[in-house]
C-alpha atoms as a PDB file:
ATOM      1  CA  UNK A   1      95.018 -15.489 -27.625  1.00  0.00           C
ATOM      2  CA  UNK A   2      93.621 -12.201 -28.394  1.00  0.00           C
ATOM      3  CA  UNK A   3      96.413 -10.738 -26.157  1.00  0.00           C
ATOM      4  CA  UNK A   4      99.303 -12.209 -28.575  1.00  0.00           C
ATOM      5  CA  UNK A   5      97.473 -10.621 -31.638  1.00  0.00           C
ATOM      6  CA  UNK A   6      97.632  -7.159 -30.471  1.00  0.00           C
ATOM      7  CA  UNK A   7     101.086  -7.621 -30.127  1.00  0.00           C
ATOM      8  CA  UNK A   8     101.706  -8.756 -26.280  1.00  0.00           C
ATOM      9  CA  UNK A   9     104.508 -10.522 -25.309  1.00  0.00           C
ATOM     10  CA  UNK A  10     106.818  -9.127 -28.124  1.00  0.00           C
ATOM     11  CA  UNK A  11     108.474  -6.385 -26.795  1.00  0.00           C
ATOM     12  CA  UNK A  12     112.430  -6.152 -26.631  1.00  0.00           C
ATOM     13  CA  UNK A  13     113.145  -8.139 -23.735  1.00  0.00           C
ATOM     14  CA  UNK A  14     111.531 -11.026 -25.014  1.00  0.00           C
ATOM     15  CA  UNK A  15     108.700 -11.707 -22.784  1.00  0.00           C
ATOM     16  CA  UNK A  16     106.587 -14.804 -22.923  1.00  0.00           C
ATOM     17  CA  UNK A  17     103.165 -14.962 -24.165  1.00  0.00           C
ATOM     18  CA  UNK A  18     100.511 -15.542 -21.392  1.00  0.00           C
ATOM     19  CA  UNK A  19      99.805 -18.971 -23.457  1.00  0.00           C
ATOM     20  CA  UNK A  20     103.843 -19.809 -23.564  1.00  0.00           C
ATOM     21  CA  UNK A  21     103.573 -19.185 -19.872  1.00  0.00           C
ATOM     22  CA  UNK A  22     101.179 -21.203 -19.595  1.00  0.00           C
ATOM     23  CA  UNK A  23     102.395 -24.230 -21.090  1.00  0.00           C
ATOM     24  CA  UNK A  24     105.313 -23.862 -19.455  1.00  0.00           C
ATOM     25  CA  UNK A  25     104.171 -24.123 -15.803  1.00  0.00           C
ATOM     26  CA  UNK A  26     101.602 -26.927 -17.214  1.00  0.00           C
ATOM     27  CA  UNK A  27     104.034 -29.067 -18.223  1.00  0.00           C
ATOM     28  CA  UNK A  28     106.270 -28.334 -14.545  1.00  0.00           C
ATOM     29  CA  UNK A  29     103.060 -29.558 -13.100  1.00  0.00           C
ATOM     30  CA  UNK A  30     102.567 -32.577 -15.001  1.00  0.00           C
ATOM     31  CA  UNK A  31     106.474 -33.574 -14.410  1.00  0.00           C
ATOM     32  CA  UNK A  32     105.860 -32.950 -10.610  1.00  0.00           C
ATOM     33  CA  UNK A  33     102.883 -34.771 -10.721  1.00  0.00           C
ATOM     34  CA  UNK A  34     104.491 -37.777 -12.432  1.00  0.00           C
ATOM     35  CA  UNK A  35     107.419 -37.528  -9.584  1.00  0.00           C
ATOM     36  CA  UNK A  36     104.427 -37.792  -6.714  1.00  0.00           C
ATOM     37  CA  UNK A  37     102.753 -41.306  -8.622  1.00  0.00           C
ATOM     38  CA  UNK A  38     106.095 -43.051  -9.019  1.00  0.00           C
ATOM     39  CA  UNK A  39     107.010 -42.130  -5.074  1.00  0.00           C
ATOM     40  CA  UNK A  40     103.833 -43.510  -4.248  1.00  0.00           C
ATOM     41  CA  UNK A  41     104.601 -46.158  -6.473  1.00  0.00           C
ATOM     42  CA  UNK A  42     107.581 -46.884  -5.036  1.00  0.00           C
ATOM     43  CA  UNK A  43     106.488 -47.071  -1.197  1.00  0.00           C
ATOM     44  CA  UNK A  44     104.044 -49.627  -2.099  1.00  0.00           C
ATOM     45  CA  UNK A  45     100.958 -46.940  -1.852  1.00  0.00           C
ATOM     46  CA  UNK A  46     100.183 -47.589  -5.390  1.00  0.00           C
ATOM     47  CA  UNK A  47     100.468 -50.377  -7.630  1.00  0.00           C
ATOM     48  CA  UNK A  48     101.396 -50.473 -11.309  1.00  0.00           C
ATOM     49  CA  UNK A  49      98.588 -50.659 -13.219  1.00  0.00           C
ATOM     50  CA  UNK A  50      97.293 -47.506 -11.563  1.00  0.00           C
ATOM     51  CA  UNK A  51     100.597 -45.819 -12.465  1.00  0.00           C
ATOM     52  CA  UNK A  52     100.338 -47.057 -15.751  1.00  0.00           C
ATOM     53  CA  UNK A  53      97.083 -45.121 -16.179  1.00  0.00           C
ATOM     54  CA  UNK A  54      97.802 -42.314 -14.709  1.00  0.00           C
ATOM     55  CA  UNK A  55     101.013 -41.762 -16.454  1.00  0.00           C
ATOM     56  CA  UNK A  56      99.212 -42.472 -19.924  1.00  0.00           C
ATOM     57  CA  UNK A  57      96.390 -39.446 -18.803  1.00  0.00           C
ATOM     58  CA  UNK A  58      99.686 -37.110 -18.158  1.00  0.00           C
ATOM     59  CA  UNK A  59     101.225 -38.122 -21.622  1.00  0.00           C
ATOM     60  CA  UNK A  60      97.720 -37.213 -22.977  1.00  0.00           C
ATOM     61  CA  UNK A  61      97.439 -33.615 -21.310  1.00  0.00           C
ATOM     62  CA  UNK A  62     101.470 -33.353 -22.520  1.00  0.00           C
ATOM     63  CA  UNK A  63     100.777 -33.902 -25.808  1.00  0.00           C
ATOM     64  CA  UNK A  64      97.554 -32.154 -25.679  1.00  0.00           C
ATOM     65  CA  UNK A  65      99.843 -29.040 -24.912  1.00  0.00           C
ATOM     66  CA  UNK A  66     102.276 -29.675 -27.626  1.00  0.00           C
ATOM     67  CA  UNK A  67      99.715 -29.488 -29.951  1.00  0.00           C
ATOM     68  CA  UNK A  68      98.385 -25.230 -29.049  1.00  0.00           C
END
């Protein structure tokens, strides 16, 4: 980001970058949301296939993230 080329985020405590921040809370979100499908999942509320799908889009937006 424009931000991180001016220099944020380097200062002597280390802080994150808003875009390390950011794809560190995305991928919290993604590994809740991946808890929530399997629960369903498990109580019957959702079959496999669905899962399957699902969990493939989250791998997707994962690796999607890896790649910034």
């Amino acid at each position: 980001t424009a931000w991180e080329r001016l220099g944020g985020g380097t200062g002597p405590r280390g802080e994150e970058t808003p875009s390390t921040v950011y794809r560190r809370l995305r991928r919290e979100m993604l590994a809740a949301g991946r808890e929530v499908f399997v629960r369903l999942r498990d109580e019957g509320r959702l079959d496999d296939e669905v899962l399957n799908r699902v969990m493939h889009e989250l791998d997707f937006e994962e690796a999607t993230l890896e790649r910034d």
